[in-house]
C-alpha atoms as a PDB file:
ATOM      1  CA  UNK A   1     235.171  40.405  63.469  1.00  0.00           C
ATOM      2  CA  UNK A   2     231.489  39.631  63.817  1.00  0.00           C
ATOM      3  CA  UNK A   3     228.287  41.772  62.999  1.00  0.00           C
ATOM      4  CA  UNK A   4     226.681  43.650  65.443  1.00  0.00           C
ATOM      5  CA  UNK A   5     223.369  45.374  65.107  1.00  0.00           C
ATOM      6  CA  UNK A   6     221.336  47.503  67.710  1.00  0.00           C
ATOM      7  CA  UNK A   7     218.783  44.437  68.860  1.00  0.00           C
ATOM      8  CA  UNK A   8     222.011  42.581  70.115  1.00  0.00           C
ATOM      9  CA  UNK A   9     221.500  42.029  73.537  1.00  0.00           C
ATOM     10  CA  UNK A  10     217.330  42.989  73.160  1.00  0.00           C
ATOM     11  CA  UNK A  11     214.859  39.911  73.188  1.00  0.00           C
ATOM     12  CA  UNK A  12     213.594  39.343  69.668  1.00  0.00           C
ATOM     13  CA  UNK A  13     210.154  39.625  69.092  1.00  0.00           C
ATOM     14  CA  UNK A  14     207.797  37.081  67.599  1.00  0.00           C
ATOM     15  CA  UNK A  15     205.919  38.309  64.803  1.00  0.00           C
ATOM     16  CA  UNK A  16     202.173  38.177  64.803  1.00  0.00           C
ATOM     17  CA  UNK A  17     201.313  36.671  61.726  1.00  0.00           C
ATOM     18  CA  UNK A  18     203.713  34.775  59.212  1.00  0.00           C
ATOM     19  CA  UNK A  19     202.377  34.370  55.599  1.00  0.00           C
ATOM     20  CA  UNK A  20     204.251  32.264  53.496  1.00  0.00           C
ATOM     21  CA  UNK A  21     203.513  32.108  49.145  1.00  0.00           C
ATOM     22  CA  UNK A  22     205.232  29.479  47.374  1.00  0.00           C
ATOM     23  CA  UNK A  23     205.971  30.067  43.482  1.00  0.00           C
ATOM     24  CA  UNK A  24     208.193  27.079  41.941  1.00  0.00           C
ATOM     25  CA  UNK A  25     211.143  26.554  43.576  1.00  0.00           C
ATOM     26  CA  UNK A  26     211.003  29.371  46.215  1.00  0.00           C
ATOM     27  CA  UNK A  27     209.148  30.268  49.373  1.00  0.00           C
ATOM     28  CA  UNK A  28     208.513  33.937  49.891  1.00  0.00           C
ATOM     29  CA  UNK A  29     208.005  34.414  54.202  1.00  0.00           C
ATOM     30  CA  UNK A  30     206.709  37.776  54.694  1.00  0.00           C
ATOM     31  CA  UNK A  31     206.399  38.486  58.826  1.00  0.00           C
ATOM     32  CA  UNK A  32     204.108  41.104  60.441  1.00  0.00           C
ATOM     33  CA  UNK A  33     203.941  42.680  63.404  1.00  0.00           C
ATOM     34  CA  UNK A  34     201.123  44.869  65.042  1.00  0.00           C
ATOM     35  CA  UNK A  35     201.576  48.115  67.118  1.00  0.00           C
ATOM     36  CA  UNK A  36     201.750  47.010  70.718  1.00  0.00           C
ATOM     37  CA  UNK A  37     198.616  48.332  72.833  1.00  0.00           C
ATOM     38  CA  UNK A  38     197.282  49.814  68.998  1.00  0.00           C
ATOM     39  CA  UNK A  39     193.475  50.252  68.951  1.00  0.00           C
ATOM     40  CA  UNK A  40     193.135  50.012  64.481  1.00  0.00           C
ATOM     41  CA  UNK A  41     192.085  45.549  63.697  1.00  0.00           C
ATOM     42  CA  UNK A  42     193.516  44.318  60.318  1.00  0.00           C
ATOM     43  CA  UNK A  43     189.833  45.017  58.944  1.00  0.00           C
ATOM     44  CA  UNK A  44     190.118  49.028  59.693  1.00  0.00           C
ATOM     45  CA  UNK A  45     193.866  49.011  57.970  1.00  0.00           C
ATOM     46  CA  UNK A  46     192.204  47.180  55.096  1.00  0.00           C
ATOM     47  CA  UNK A  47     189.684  49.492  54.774  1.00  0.00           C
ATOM     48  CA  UNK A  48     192.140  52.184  54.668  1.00  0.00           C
ATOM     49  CA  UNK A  49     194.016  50.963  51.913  1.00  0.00           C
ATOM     50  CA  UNK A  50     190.789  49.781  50.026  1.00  0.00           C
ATOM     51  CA  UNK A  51     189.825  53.547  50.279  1.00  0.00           C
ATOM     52  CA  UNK A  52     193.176  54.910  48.744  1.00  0.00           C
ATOM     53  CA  UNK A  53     192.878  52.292  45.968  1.00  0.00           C
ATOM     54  CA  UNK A  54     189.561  53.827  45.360  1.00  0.00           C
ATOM     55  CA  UNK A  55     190.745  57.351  45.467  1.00  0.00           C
ATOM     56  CA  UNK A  56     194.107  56.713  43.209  1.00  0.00           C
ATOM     57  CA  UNK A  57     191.593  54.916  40.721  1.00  0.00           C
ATOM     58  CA  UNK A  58     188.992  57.966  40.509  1.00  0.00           C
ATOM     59  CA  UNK A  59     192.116  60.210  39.625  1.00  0.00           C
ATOM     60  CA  UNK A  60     193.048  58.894  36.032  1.00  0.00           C
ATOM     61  CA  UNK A  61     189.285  58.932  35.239  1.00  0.00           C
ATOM     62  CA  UNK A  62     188.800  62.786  36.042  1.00  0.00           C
ATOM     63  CA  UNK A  63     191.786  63.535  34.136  1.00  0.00           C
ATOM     64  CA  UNK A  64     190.519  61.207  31.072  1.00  0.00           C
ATOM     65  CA  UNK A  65     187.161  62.929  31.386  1.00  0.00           C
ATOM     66  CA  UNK A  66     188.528  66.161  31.563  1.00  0.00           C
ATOM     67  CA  UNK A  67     190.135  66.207  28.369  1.00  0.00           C
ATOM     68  CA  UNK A  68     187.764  64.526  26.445  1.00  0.00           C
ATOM     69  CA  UNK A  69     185.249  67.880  27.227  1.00  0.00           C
ATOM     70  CA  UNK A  70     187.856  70.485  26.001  1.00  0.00           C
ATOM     71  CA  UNK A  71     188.385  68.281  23.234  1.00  0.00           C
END
């Protein structure tokens, strides 16, 4: 008995961008694919998660400051 999935049948899509990252022995292929008819580039997603890096590194620094006051 084979394997079926739900995209049996369905035309597979090609993905946008392929990135491949050797390291000894192995290749790592990561695919991506981009929201048909989506209005965000690469450089606005980027800048979103640039943003949220920003934000999650301001937290631990409040905190540390924080206590060092009531201290």
């Amino acid at each position: 008995m084979s394997k079926s999935s739900k995209r049996d049948g369905a035309a597979r899509r090609v993905p946008d961008n392929v990135t491949e990252i050797r390291k000894g022995g192995y290749v790592l292929a990561v695919s991506g694919y981009y929201k048909v008819g989506g209005a965000e580039t690469a450089l606005d997603k980027m800048a979103r998660v640039l943003a949220r890096e920003d934000a999650l590194r301001e937290i631990p620094r409040t905190q540390a400051s924080d206590s060092e006051q009531s201290a």
